[in-house]
C-alpha atoms as a PDB file:
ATOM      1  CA  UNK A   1     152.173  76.739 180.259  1.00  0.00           C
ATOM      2  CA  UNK A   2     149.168  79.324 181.056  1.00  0.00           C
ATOM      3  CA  UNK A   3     146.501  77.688 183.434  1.00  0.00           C
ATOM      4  CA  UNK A   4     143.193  77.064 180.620  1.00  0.00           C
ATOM      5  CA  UNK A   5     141.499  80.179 183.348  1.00  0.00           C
ATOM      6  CA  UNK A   6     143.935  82.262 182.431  1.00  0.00           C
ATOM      7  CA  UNK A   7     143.852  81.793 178.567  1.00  0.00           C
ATOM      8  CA  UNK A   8     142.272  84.947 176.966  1.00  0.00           C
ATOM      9  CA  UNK A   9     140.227  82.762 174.370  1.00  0.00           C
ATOM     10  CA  UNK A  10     138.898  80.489 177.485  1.00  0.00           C
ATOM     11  CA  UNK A  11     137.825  83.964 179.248  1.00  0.00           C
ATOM     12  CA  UNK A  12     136.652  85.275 176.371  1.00  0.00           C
ATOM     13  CA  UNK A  13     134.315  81.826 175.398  1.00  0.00           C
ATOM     14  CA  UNK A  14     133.074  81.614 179.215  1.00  0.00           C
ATOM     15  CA  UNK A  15     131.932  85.412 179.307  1.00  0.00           C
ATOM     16  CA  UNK A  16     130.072  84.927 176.036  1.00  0.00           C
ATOM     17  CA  UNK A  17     128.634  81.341 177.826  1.00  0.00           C
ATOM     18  CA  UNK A  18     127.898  83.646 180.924  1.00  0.00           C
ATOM     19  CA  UNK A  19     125.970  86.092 179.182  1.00  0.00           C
ATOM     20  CA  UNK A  20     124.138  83.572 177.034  1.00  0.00           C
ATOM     21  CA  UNK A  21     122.660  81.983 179.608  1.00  0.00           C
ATOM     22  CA  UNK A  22     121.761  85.183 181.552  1.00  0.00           C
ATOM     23  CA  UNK A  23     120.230  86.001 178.871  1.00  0.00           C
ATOM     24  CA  UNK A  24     118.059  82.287 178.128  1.00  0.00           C
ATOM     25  CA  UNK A  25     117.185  83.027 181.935  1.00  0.00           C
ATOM     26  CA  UNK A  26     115.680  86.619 181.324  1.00  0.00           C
ATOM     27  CA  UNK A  27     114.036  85.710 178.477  1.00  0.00           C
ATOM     28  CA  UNK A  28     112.589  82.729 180.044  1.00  0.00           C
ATOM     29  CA  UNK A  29     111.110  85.015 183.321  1.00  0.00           C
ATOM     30  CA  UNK A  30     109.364  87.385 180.791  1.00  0.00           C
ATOM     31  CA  UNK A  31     107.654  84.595 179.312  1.00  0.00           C
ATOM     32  CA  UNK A  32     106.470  83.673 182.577  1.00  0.00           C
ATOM     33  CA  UNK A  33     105.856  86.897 183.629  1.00  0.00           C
ATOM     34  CA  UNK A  34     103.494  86.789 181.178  1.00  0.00           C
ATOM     35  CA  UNK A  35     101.909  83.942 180.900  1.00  0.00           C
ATOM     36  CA  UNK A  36     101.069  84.100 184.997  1.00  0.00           C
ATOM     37  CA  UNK A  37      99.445  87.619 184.462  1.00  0.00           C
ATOM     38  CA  UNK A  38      97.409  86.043 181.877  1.00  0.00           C
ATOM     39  CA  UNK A  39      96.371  82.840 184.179  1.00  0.00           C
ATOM     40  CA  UNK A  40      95.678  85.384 186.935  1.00  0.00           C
ATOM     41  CA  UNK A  41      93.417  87.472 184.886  1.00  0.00           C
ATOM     42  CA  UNK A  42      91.355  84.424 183.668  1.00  0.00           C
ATOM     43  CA  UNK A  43      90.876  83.182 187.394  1.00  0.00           C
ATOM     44  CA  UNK A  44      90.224  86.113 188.981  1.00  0.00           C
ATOM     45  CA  UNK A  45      88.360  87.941 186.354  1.00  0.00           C
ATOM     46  CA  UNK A  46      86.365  84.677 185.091  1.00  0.00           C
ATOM     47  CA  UNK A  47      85.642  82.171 187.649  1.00  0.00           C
ATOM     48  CA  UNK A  48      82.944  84.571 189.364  1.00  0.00           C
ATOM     49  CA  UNK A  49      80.916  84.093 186.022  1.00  0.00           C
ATOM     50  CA  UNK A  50      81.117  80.438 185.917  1.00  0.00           C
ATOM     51  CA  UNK A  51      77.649  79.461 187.114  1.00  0.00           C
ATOM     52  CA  UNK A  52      74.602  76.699 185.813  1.00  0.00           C
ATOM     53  CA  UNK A  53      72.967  79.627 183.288  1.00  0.00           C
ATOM     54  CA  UNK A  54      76.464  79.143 181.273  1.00  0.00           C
ATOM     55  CA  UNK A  55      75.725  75.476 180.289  1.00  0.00           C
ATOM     56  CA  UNK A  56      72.156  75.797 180.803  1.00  0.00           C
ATOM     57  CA  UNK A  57      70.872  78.559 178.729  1.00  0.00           C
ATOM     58  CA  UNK A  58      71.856  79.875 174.935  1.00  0.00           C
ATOM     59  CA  UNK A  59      73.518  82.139 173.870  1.00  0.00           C
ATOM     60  CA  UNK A  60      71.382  85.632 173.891  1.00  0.00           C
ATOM     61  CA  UNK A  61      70.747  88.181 171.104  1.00  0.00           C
ATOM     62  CA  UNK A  62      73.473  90.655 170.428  1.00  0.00           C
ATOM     63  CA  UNK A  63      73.720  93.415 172.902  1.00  0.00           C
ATOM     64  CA  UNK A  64      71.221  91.237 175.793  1.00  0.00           C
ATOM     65  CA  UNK A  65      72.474  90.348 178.738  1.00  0.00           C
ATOM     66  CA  UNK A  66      72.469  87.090 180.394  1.00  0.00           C
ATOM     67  CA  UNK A  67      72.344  83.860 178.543  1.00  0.00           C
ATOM     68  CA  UNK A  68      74.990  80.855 178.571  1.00  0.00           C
ATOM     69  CA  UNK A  69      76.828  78.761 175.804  1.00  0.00           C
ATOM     70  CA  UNK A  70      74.699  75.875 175.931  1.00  0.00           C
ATOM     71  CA  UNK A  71      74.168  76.042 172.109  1.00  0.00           C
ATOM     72  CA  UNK A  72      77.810  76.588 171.752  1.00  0.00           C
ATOM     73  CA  UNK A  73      78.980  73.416 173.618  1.00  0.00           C
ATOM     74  CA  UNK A  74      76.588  71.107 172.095  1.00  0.00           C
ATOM     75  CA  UNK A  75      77.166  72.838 168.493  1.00  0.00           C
ATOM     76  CA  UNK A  76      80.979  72.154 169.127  1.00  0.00           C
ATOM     77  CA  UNK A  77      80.595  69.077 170.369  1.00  0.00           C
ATOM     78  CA  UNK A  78      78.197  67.945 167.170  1.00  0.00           C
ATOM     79  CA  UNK A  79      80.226  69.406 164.462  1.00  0.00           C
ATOM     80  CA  UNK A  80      83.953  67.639 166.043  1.00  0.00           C
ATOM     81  CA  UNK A  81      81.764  64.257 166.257  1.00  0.00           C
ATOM     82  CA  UNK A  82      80.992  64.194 162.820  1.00  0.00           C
ATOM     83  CA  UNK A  83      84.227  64.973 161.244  1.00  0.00           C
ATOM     84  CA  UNK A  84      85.956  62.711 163.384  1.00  0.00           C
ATOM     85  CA  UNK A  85      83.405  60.275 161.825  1.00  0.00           C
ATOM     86  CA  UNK A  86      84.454  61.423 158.850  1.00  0.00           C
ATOM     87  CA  UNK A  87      88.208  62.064 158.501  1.00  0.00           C
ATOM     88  CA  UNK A  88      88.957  59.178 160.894  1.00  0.00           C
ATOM     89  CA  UNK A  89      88.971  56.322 158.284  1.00  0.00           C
ATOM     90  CA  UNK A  90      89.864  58.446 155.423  1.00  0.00           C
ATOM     91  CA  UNK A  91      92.931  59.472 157.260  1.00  0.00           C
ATOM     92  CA  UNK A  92      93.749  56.086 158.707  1.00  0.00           C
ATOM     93  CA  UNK A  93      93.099  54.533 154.962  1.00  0.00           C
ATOM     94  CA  UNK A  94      95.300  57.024 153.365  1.00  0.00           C
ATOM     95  CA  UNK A  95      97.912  56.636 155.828  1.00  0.00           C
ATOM     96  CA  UNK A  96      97.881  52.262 155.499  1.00  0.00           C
ATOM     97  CA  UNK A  97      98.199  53.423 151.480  1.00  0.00           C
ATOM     98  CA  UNK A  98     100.915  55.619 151.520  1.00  0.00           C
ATOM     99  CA  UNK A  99     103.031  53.751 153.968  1.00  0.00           C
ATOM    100  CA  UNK A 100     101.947  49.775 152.315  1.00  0.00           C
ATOM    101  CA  UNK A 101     101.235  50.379 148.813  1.00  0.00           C
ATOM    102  CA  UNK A 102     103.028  53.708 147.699  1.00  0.00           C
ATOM    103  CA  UNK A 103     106.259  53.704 148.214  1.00  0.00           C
ATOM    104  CA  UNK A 104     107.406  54.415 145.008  1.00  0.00           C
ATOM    105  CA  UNK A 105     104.309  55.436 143.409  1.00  0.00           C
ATOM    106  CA  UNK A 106     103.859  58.822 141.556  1.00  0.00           C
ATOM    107  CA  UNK A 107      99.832  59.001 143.475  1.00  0.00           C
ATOM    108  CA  UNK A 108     101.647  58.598 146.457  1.00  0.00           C
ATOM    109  CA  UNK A 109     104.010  61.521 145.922  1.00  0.00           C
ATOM    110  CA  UNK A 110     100.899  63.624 144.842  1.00  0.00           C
ATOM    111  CA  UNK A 111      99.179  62.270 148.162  1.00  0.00           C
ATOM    112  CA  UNK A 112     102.022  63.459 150.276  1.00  0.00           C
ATOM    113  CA  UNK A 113     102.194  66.862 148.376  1.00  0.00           C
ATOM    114  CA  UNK A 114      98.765  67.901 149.145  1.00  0.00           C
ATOM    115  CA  UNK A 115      98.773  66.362 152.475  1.00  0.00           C
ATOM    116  CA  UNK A 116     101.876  68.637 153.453  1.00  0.00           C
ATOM    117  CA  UNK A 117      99.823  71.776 151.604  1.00  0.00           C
ATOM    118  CA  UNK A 118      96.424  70.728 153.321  1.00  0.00           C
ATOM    119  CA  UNK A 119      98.581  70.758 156.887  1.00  0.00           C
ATOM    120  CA  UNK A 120      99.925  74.368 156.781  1.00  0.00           C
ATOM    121  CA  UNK A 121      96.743  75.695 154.528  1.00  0.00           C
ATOM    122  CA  UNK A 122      95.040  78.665 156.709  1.00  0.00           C
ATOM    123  CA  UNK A 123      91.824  77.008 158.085  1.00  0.00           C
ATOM    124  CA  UNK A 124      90.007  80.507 156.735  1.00  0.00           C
ATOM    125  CA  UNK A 125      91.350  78.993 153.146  1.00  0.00           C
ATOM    126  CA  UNK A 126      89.675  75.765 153.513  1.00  0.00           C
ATOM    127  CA  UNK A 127      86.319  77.267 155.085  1.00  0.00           C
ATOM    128  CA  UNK A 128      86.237  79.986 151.654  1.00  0.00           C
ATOM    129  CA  UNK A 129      86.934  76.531 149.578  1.00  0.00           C
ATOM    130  CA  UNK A 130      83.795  74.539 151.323  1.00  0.00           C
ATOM    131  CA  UNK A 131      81.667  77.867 150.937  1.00  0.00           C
ATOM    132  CA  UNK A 132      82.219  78.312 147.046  1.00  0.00           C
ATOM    133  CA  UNK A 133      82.019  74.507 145.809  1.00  0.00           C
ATOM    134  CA  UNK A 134      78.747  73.806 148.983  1.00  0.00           C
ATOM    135  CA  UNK A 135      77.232  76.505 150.072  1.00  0.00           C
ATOM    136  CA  UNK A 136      77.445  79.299 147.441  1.00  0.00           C
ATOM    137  CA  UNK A 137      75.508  76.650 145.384  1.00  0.00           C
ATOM    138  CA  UNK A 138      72.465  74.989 147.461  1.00  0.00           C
ATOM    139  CA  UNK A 139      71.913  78.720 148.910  1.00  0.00           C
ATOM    140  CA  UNK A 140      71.636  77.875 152.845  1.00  0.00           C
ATOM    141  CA  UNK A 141      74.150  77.799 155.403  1.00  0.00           C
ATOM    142  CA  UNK A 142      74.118  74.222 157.397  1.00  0.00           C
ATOM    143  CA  UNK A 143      76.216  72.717 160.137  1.00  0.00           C
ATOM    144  CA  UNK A 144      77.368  70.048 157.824  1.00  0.00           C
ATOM    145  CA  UNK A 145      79.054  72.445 155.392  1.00  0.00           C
ATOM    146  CA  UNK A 146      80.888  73.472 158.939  1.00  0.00           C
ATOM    147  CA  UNK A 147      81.848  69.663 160.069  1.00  0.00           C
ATOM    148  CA  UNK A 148      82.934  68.932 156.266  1.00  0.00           C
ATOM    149  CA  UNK A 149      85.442  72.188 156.424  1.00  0.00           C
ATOM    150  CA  UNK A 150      86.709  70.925 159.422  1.00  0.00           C
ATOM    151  CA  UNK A 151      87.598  67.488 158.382  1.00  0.00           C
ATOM    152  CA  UNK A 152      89.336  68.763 155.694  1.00  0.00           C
ATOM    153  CA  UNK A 153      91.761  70.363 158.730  1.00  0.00           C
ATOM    154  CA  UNK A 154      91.674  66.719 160.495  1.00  0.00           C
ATOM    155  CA  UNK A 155      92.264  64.628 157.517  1.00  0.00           C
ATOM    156  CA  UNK A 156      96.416  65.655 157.120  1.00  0.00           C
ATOM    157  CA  UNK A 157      96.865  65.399 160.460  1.00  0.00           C
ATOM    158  CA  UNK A 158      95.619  61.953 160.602  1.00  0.00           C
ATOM    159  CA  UNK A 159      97.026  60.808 157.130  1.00  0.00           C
ATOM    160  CA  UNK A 160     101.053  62.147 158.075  1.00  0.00           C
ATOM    161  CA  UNK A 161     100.338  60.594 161.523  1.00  0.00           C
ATOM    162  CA  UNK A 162      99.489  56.937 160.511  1.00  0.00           C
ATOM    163  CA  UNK A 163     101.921  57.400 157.781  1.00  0.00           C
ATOM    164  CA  UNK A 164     104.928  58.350 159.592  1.00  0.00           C
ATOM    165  CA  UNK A 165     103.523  55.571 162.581  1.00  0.00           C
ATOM    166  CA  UNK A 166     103.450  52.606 160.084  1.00  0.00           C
ATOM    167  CA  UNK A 167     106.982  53.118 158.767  1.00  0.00           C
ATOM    168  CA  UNK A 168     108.407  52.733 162.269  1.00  0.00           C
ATOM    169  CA  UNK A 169     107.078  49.463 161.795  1.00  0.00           C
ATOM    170  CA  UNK A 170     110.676  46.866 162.023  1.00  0.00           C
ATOM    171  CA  UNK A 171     110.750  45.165 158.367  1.00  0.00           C
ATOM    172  CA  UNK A 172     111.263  41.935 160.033  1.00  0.00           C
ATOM    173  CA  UNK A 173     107.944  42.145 161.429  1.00  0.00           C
ATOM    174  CA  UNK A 174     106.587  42.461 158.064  1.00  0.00           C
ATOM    175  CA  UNK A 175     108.548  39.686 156.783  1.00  0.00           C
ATOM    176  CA  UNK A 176     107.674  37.158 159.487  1.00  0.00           C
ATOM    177  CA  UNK A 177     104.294  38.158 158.363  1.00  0.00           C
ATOM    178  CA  UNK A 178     105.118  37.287 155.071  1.00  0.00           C
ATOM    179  CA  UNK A 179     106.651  34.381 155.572  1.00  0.00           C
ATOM    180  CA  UNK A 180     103.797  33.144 157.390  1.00  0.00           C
ATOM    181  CA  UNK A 181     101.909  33.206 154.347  1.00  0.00           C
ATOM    182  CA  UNK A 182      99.951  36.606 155.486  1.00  0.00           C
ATOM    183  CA  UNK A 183      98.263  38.495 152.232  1.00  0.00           C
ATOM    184  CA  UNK A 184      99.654  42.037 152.217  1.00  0.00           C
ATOM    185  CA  UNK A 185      96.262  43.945 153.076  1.00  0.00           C
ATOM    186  CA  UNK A 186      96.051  41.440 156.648  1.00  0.00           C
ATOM    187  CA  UNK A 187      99.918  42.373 157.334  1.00  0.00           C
ATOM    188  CA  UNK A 188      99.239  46.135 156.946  1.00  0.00           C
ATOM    189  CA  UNK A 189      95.681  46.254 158.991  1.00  0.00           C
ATOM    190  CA  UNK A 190      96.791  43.366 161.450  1.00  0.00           C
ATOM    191  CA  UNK A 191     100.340  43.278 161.777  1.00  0.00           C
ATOM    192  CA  UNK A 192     101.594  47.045 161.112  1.00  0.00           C
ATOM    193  CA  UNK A 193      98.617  49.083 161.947  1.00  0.00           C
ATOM    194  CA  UNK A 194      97.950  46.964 165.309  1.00  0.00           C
ATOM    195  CA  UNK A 195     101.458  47.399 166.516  1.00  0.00           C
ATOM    196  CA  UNK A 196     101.003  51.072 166.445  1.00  0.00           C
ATOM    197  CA  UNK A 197      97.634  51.940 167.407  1.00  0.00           C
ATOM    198  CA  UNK A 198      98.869  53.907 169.756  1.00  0.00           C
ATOM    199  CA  UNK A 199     100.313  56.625 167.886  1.00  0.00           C
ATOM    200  CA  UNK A 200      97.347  56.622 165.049  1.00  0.00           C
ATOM    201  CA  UNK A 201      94.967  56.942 167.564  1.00  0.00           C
ATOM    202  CA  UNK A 202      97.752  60.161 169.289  1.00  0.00           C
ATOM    203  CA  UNK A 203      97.304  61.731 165.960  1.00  0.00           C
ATOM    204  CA  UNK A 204      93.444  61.483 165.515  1.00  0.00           C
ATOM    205  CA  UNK A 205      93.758  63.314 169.076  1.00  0.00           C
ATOM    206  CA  UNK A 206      95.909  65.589 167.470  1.00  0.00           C
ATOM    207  CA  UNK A 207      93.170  66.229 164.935  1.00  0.00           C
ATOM    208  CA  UNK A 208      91.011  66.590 167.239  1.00  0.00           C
ATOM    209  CA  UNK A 209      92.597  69.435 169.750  1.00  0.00           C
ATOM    210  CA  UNK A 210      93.474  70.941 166.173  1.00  0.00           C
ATOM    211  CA  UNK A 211      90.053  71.379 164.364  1.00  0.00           C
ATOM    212  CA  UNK A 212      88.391  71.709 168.170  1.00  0.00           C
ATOM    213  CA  UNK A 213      89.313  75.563 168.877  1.00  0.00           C
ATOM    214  CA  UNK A 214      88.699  76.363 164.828  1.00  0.00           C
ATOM    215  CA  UNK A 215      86.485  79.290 164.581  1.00  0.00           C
ATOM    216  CA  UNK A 216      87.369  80.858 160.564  1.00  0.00           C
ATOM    217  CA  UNK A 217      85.802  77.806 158.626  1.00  0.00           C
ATOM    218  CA  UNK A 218      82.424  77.746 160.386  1.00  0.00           C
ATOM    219  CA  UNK A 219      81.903  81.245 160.400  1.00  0.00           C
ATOM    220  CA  UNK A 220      80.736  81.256 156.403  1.00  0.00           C
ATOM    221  CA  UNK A 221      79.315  77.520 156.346  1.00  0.00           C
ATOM    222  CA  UNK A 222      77.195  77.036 159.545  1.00  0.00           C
ATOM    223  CA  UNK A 223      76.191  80.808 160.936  1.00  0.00           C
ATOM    224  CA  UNK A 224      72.852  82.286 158.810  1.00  0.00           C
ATOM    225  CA  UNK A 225      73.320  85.503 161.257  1.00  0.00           C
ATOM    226  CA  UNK A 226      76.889  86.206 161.065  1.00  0.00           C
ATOM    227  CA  UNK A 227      76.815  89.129 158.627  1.00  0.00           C
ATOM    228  CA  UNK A 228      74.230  90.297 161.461  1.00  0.00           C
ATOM    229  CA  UNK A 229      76.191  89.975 164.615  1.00  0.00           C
ATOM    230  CA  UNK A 230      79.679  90.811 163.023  1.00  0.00           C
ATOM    231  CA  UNK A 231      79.515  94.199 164.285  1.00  0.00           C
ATOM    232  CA  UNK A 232      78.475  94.281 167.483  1.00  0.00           C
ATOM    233  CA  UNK A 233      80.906  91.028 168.121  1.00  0.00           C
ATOM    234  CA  UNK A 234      83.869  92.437 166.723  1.00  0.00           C
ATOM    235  CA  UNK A 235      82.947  95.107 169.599  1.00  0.00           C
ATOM    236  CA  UNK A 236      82.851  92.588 171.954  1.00  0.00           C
ATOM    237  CA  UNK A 237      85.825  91.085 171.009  1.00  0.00           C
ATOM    238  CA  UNK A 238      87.868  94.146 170.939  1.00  0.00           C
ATOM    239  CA  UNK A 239      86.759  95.472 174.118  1.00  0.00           C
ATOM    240  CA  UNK A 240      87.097  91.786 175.800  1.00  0.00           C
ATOM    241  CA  UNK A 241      84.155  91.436 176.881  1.00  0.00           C
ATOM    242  CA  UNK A 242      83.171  88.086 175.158  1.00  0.00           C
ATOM    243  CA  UNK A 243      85.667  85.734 173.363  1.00  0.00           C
ATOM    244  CA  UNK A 244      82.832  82.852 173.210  1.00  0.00           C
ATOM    245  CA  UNK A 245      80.446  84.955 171.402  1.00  0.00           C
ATOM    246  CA  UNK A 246      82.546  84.290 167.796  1.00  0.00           C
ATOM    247  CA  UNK A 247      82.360  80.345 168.636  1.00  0.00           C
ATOM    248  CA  UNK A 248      79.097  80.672 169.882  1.00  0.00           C
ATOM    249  CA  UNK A 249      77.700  82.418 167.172  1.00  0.00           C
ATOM    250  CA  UNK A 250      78.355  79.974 164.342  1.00  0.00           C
ATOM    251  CA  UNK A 251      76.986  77.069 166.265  1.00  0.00           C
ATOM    252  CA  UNK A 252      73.554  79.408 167.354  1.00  0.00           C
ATOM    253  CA  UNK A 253      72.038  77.297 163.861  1.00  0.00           C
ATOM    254  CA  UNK A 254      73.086  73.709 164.436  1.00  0.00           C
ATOM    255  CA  UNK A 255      69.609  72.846 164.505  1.00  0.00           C
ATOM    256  CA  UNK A 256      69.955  72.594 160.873  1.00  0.00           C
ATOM    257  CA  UNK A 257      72.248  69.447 161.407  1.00  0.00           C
END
């Protein structure tokens, strides 16, 4: 009987193993090849403009020099606190619906649908959608239009989150419930939701690192001047000179919050 080395199928299966993973291991030191150029660029080429004017001062005309993202930050931070105020409880009241109340309803199947759309909908989508029902129609561009396009990002993600949360729920925790005479709205706000808070409040994180870096939406809803800046950013942009200026940009009229 041939030792299993010695079988030519066993050779041939450990040489195709071999390369495989020589392979996996090449790929995986381009990638980081890669990635550390791009980490060493950002630290060496940006952390000798990190200074007080950056979070101190706004953003400058197109083409100055100097200036900071002051208006930027606090325009980001402004427009993520109120859709979190808004597609917090619509998501976490969707989610207690679909999981409690329809699981064999035909809204809840329709819910799900559009949820799943909503979720891998281009945010540039969405922002056109806000613009033509909002602002094409009261004529002025407003940081609410902006926080209302990006809650329509957050809401999925915080719907599918509680959702998919609540139905880890055991069933015998919901029957004890029952059983102790619990109405069905207390067992799904008190008993379900409460023993896992800690992924619904993961996935309105989630919606918030997803609708945080979105730039598409807000460019139409919230920035008066972007038709004037476009071409002189997109110059920017392509030359790498300035990445903030797009963000910056659409928050330079929050004051109309």
């Amino acid at each position: 009987m041939k030792k299993p080395e010695m079988n030519p199928v066993y050779r041939r299966r450990l040489w195709k193993h071999r390369i495989g993973i020589a392979l996996s291991f090449f790929a995986m030191a381009v990638g980081l090849f890669f990635l550390m150029w791009i980490l060493l660029t950002l630290v060496v080429k940006g952390v000798g403009a990190i200074d007080m004017a950056m979070f101190t001062q706004t953003t400058p005309a197109p083409g100055s020099e100097g200036g900071g993202l002051m208006n930027a930050i606090v325009g980001s931070l402004l427009m993520v606190s109120v859709a979190v105020f808004i597609s917090t409880p619509i998501g976490i009241l969707a989610g207690i619906y679909l999981a409690e109340y329809g699981e064999v309803s035909w809204f809840a199947k329709v819910t799900r649908f559009v949820t799943d759309i909503m979720l891998s909908a281009p945010s540039i989508v969405i922002g056109l959608f806000v613009y033509a029902i909002y602002v094409a129609n009261v004529h002025h561009f407003s940081g609410w239009a902006g926080s209302f396009a990006i809650s329509l990002i957050a809401i999925p993600v915080v719907v599918r989150t509680t959702d998919n949360m609540l139905n880890l729920v055991p069933t015998s925790l919901r029957e004890a419930a029952f059983a102790l005479g619990a109405p069905r709205w207390r067992v799904a706000t008190f008993v379900r939701l409460r023993a896992v808070k800690a992924g619904v409040i993961t996935g309105v994180l989630l919606a918030i690192a997803r609708i945080s870096g979105e730039t598409a939406p807000l460019l139409c809803k919230s920035s008066a001047q972007f038709s004037a800046v476009c071409p002189p950013m997109v110059g920017k942009i392509a030359s790498g000179r300035s990445l903030s200026m797009m963000r910056s940009t659409t928050c330079q009229v929050i004051g109309s919050i």
